[in-house]
N, C-alpha and C. Protein backbone atom coordinates (compact mmCIF):
# COMPACT_ATOMS: atom_id res chain seq x y z
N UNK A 1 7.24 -12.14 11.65
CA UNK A 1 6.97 -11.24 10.55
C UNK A 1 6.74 -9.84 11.11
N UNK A 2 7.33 -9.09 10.70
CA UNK A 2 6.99 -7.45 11.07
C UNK A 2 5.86 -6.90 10.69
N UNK A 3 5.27 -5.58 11.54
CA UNK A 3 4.19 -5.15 10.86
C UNK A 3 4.02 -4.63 9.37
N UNK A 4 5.09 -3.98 8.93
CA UNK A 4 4.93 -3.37 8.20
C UNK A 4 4.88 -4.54 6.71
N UNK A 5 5.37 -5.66 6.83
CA UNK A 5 5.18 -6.43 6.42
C UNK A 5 3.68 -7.28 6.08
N UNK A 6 2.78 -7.46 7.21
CA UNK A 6 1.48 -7.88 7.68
C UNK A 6 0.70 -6.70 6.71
N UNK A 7 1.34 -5.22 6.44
CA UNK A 7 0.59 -4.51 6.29
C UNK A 7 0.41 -4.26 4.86
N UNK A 8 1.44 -4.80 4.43
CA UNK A 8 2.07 -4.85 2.86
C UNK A 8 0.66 -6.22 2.08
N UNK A 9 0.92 -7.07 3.02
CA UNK A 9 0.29 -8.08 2.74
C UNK A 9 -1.24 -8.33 2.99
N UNK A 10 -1.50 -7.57 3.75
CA UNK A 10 -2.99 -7.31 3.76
C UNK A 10 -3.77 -6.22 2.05
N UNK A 11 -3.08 -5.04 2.28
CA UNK A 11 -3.24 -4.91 1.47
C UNK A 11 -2.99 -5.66 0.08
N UNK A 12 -1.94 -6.14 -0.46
CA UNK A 12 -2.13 -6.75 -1.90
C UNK A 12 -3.57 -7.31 -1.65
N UNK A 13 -3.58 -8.62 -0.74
CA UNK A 13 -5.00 -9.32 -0.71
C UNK A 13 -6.04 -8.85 -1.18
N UNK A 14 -6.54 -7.36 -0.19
CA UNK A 14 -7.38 -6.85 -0.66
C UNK A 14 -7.52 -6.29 -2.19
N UNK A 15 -6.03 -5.88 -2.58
CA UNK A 15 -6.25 -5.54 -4.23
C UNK A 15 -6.40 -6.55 -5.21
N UNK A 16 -6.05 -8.19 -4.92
CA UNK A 16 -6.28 -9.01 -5.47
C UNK A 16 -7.48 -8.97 -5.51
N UNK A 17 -8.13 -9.25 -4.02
CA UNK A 17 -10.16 -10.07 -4.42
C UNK A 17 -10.79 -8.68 -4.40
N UNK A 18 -10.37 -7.61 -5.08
CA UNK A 18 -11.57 -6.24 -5.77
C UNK A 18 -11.19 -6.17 -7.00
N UNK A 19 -9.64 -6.55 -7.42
CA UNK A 19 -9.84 -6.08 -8.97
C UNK A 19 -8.86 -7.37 -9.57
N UNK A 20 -9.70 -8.20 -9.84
CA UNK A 20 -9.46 -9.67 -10.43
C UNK A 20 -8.50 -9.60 -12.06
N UNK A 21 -8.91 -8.14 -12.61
CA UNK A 21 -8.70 -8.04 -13.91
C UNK A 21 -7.10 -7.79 -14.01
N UNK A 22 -6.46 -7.64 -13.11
CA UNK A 22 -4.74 -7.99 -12.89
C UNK A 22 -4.70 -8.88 -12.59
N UNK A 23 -5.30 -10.26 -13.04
CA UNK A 23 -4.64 -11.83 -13.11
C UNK A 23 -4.04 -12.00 -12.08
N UNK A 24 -3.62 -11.18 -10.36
CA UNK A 24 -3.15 -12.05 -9.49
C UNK A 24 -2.09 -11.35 -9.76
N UNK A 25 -1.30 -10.28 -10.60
CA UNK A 25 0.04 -10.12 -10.63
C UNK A 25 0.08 -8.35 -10.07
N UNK A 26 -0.19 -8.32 -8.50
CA UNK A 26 0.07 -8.08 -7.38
C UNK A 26 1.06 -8.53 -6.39
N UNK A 27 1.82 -7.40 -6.46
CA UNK A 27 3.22 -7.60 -5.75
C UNK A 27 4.06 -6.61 -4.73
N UNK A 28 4.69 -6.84 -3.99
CA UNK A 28 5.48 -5.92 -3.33
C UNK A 28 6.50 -5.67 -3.94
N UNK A 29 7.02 -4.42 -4.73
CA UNK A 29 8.10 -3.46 -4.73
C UNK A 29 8.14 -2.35 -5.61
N UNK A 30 9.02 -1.88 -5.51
CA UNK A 30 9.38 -0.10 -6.03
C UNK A 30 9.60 -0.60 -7.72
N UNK A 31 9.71 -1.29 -8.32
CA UNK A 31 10.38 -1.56 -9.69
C UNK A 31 8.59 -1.38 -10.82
N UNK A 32 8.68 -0.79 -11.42
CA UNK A 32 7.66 -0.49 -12.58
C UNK A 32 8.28 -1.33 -13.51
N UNK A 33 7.31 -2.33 -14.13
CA UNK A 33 7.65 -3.43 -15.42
C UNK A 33 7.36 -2.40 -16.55
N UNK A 34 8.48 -2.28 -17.39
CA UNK A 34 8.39 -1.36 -18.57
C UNK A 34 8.36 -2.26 -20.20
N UNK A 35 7.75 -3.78 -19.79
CA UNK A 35 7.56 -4.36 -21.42
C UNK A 35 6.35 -4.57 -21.02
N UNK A 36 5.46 -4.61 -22.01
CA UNK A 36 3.81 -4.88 -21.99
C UNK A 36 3.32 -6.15 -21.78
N UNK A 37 4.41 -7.22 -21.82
CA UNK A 37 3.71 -8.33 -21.62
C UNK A 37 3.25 -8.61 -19.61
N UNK A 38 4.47 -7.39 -19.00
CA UNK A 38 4.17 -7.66 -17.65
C UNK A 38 2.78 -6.55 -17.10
N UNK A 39 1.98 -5.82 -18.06
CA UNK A 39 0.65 -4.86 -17.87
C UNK A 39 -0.50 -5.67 -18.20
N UNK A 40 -1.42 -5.39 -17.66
CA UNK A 40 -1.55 -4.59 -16.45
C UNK A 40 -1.48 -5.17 -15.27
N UNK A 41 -0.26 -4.39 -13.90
CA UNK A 41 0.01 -5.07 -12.74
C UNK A 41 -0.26 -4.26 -11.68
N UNK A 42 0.32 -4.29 -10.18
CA UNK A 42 0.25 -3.44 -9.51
C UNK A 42 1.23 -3.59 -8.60
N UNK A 43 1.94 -3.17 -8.01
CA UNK A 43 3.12 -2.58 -6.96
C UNK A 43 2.83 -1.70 -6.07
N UNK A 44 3.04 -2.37 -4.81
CA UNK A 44 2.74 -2.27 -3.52
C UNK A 44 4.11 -1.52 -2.75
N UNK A 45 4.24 -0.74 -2.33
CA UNK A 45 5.72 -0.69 -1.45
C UNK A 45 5.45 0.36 -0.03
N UNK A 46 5.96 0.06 1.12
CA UNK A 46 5.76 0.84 2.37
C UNK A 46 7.18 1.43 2.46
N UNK A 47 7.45 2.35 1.82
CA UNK A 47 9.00 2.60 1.55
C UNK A 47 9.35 3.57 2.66
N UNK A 48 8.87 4.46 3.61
CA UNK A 48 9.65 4.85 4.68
C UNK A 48 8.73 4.54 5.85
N UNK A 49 9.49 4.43 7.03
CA UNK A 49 8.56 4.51 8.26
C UNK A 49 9.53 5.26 9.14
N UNK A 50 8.14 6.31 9.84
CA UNK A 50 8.94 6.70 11.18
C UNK A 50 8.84 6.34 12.52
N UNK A 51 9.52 6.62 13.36
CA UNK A 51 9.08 5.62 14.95
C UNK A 51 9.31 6.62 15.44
N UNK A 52 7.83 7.24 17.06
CA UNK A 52 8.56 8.38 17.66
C UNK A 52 8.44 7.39 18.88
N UNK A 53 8.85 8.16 20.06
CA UNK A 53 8.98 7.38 21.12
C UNK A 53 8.73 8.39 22.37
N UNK A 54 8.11 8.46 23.05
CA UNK A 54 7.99 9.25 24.33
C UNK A 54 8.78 9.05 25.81
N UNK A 55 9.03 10.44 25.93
CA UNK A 55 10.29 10.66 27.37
C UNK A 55 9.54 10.03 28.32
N UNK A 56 10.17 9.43 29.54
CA UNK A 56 9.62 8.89 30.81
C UNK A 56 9.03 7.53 30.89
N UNK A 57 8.78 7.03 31.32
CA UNK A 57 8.20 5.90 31.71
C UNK A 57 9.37 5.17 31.57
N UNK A 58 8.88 3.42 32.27
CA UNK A 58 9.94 2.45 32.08
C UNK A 58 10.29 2.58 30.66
N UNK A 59 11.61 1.80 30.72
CA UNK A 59 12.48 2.14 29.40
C UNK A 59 12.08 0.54 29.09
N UNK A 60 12.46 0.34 27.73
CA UNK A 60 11.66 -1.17 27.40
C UNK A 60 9.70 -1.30 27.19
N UNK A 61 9.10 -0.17 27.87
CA UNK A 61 7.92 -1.09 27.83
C UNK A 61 7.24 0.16 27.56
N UNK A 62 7.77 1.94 27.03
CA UNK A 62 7.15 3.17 26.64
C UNK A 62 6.44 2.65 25.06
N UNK A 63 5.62 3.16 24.69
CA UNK A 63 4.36 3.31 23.70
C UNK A 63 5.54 4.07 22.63
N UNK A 64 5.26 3.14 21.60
CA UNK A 64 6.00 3.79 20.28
C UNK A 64 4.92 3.87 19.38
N UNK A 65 5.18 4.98 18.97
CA UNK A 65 3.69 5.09 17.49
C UNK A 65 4.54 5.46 16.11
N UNK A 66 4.23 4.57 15.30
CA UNK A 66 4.83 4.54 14.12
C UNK A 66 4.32 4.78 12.84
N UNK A 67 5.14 5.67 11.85
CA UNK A 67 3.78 5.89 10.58
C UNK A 67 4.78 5.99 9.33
N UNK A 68 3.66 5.24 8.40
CA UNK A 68 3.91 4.62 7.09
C UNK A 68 3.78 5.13 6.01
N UNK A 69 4.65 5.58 5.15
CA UNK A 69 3.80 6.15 3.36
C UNK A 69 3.80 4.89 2.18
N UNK A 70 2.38 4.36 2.43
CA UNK A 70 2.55 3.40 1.01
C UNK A 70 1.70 3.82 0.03
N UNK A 71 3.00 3.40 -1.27
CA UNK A 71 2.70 4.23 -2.42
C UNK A 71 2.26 2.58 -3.19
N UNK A 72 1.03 2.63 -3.63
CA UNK A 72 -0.06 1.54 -4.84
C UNK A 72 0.60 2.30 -6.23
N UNK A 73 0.82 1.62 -6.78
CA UNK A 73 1.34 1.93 -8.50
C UNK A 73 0.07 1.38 -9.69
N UNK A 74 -0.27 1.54 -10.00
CA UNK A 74 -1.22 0.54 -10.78
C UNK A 74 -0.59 1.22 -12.38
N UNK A 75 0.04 -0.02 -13.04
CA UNK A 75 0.72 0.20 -14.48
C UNK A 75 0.04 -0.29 -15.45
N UNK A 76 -0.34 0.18 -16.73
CA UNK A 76 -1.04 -0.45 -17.79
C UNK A 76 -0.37 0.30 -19.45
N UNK A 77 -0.72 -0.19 -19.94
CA UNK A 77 -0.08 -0.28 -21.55
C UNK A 77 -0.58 1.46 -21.81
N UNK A 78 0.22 2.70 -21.94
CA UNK A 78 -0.36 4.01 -22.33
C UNK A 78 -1.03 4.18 -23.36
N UNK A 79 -0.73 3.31 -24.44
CA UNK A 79 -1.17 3.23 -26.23
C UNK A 79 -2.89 3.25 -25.62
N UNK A 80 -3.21 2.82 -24.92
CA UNK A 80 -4.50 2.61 -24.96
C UNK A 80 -5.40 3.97 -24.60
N UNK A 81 -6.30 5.10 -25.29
CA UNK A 81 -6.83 6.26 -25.03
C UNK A 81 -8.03 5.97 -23.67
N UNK A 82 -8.51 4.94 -23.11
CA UNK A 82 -9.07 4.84 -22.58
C UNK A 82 -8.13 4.86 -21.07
N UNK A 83 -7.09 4.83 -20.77
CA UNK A 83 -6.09 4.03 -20.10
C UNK A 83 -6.46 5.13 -18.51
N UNK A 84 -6.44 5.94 -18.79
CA UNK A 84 -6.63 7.08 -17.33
C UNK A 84 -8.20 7.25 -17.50
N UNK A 85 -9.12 6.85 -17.51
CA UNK A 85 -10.41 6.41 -16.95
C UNK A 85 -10.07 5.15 -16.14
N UNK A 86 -9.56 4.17 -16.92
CA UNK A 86 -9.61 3.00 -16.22
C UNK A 86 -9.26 3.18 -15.18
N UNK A 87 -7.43 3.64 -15.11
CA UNK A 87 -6.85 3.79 -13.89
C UNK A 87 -7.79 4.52 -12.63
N UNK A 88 -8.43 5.47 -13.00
CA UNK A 88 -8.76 6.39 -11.92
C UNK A 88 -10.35 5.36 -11.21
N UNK A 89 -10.89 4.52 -12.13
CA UNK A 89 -11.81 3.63 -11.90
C UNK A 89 -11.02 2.81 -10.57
N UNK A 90 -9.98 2.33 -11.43
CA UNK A 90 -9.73 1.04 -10.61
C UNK A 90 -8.97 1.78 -9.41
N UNK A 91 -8.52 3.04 -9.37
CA UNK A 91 -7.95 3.47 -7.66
C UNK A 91 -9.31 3.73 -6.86
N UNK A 92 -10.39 4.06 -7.66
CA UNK A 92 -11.30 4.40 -6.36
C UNK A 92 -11.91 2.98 -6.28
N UNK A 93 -11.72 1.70 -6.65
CA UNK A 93 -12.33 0.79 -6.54
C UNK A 93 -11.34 0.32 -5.30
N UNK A 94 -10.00 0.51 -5.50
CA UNK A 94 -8.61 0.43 -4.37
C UNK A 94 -9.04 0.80 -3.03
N UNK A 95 -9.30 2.38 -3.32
CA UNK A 95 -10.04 3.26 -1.92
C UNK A 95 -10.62 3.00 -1.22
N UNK A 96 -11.92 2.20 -2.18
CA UNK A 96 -13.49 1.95 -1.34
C UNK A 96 -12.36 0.43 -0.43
N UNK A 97 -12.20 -0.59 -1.10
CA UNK A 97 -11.75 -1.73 -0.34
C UNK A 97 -10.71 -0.84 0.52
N UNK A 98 -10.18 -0.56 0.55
CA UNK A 98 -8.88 -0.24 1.67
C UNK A 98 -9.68 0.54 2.99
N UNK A 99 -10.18 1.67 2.37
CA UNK A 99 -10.79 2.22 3.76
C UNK A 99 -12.18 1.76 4.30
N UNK A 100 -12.60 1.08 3.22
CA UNK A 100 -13.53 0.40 4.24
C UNK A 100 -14.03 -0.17 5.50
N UNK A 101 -12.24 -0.86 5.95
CA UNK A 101 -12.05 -1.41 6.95
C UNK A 101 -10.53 -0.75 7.15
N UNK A 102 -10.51 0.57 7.70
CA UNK A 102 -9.29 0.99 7.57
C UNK A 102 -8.36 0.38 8.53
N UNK A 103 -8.66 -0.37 9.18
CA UNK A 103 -7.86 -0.80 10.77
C UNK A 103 -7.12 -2.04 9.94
N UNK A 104 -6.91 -2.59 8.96
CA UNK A 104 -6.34 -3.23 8.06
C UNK A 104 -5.68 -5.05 9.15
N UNK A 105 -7.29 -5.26 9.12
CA UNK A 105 -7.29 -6.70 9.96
C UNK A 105 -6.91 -7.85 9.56
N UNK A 106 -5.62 -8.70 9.41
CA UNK A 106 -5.44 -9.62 9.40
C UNK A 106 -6.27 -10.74 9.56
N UNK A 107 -5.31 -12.06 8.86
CA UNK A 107 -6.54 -13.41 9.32
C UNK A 107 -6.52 -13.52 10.33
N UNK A 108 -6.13 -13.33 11.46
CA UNK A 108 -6.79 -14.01 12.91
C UNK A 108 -7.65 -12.31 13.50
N UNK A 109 -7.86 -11.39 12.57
CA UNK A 109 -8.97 -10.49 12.90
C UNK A 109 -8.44 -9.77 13.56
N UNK A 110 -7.12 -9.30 13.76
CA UNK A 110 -6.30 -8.37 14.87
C UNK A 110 -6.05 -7.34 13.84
N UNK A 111 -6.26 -6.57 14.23
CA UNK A 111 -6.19 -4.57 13.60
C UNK A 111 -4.46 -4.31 13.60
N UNK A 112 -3.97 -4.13 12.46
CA UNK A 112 -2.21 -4.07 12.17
C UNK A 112 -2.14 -2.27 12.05
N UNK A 113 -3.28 -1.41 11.71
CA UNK A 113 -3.13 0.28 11.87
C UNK A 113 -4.46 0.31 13.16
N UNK A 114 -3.90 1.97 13.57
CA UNK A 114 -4.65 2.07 13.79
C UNK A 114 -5.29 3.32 13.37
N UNK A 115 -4.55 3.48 12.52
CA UNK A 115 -5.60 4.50 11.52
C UNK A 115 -4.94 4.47 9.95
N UNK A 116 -5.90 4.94 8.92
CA UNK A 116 -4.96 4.57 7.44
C UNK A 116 -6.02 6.07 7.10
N UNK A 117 -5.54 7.09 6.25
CA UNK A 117 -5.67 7.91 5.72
C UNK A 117 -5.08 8.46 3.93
N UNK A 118 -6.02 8.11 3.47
CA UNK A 118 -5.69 8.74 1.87
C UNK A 118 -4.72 10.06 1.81
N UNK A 119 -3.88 9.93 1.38
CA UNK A 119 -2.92 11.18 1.07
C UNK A 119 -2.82 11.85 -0.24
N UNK A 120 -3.32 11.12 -1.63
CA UNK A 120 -2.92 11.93 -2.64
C UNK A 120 -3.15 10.61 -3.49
N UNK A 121 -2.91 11.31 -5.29
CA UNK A 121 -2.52 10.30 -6.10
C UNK A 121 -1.64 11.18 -6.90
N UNK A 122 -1.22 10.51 -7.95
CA UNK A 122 -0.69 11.02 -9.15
C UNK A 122 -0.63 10.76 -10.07
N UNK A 123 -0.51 10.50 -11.34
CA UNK A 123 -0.61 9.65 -12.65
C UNK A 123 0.10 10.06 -13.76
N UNK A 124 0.97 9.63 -14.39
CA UNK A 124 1.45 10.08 -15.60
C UNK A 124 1.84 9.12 -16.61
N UNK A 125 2.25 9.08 -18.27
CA UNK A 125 2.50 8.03 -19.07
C UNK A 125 3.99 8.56 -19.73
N UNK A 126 4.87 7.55 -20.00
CA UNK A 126 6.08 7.66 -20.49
C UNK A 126 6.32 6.63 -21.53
N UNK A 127 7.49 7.12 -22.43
CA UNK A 127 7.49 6.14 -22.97
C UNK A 127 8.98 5.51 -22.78
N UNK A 128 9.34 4.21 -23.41
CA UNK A 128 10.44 3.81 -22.90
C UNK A 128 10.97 2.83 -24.34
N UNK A 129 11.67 2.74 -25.13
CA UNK A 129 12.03 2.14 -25.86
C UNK A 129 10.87 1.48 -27.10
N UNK A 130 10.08 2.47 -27.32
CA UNK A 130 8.92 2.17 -28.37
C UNK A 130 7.77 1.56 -27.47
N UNK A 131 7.90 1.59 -25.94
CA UNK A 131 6.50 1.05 -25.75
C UNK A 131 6.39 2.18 -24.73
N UNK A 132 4.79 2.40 -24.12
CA UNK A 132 4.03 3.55 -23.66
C UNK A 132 3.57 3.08 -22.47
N UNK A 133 4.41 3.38 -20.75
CA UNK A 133 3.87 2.88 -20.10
C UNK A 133 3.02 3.72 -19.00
N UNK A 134 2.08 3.39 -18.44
CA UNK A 134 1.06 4.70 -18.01
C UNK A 134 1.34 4.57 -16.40
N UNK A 135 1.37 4.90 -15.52
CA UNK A 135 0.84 4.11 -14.34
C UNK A 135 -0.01 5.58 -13.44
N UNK A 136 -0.23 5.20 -12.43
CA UNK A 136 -1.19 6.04 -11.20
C UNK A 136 -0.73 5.80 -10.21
N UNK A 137 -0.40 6.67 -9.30
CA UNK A 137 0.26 6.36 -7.77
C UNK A 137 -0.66 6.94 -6.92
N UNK A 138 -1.34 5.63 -6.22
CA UNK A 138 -2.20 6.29 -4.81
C UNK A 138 -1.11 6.15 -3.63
N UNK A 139 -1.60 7.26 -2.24
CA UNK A 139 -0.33 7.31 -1.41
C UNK A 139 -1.65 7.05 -0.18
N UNK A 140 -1.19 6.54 0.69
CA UNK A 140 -1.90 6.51 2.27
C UNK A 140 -0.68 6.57 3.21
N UNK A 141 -1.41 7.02 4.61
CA UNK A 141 -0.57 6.98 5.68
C UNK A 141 -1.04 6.30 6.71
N UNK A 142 -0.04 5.36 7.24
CA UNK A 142 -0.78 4.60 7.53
C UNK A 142 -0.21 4.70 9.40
N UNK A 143 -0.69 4.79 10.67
CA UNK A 143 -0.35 4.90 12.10
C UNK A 143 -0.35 3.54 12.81
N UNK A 144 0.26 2.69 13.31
CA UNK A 144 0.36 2.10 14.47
C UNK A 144 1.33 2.18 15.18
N UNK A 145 0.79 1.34 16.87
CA UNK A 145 1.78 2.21 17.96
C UNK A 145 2.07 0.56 18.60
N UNK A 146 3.26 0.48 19.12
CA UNK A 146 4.11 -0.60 19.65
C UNK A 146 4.46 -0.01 20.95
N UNK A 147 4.76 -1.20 21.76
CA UNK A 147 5.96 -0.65 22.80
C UNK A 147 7.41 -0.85 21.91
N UNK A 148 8.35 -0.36 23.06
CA UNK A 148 9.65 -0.52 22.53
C UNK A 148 10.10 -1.22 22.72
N UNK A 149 9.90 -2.76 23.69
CA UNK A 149 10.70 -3.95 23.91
C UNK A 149 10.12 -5.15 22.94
N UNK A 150 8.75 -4.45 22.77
CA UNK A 150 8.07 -5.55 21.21
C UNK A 150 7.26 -4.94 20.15
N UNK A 151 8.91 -4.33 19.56
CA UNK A 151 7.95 -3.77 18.64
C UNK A 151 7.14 -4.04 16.79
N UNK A 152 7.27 -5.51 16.92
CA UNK A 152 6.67 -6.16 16.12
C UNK A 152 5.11 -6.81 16.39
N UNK A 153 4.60 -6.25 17.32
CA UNK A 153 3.00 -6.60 18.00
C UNK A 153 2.38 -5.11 17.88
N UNK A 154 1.09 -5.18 16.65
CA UNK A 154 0.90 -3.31 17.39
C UNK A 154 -0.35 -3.45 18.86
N UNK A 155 0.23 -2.41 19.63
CA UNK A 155 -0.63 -2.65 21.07
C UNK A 155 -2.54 -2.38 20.64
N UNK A 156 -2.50 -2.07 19.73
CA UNK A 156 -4.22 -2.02 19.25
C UNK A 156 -4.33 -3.34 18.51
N UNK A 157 -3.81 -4.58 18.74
CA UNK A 157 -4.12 -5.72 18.14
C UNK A 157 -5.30 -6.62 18.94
């Protein structure tokens, strides 16, 4: 399994056991559910990564440090006037669990970043065929560093 994968999946976890009130329908990808019976959910996605790599040393075994933008979606029904309190509730409830333990430790307790930093949010509501869908986008960045002959292990594990 890749990191960025491990990292995808750590997080949902954590958004599952802090905010119970999305029934479990926590998921990985870019697609926003636009009928109400699929709100309120949340969407997970690590949609670019970069890899730099440093001149010199043996080739195969140089320090790669790699960094992540994952964007949290949290979608809910817009009709509702209360709907952006909630949201902004339930991202800083997101925040506190995520950076709490920002080194984002897997079950066998091995650190998959080695650093995660809040970048932004955003929030807006649309409508789409008679229904009103709202969502909030929190962004983090997230750093770990590999060698280049394995770079599915991060070396801060």
């Amino acid at each position: 399994m890749s990191i960025e994968q491990d990292i995808v999946d750590i997080i949902i976890a954590r958004i599952v056991a802090e905010c119970p009130e999305f029934g479990g329908r926590v998921e990985e990808s870019a697609h926003v559910p636009l009928t109400p019976e699929d709100w309120p959910c949340v969407r997970v996605q690590l949609p670019t990564t970069q890899t730099e790599t440093r001149d010199g040393g043996r080739q195969g075994h140089r320090p790669r440090k790699n960094d992540g933008q994952i964007a949290i979606s949290l979608v809910h029904d817009g009709r509702d006037t209360s709907v952006l309190a909630v949201q902004r509730a339930l991202g800083l409830r997101i925040d506190k669990a995520l950076m709490d333990e920002p080194f984002l430790r897997g079950a066998d307790g091995k650190a998959r970043v080695s650093e995660l930093i809040s970048t932004g949010s955003q929030s807006g509501t649309t409508s789409n065929r008679g229904s009103v869908v709202s969502v909030r986008q929190l962004f983090y960045s997230a750093t770990w560093r590999t060698t280049e002959q394995n770079n599915s292990v991060p070396m801060h594990a």
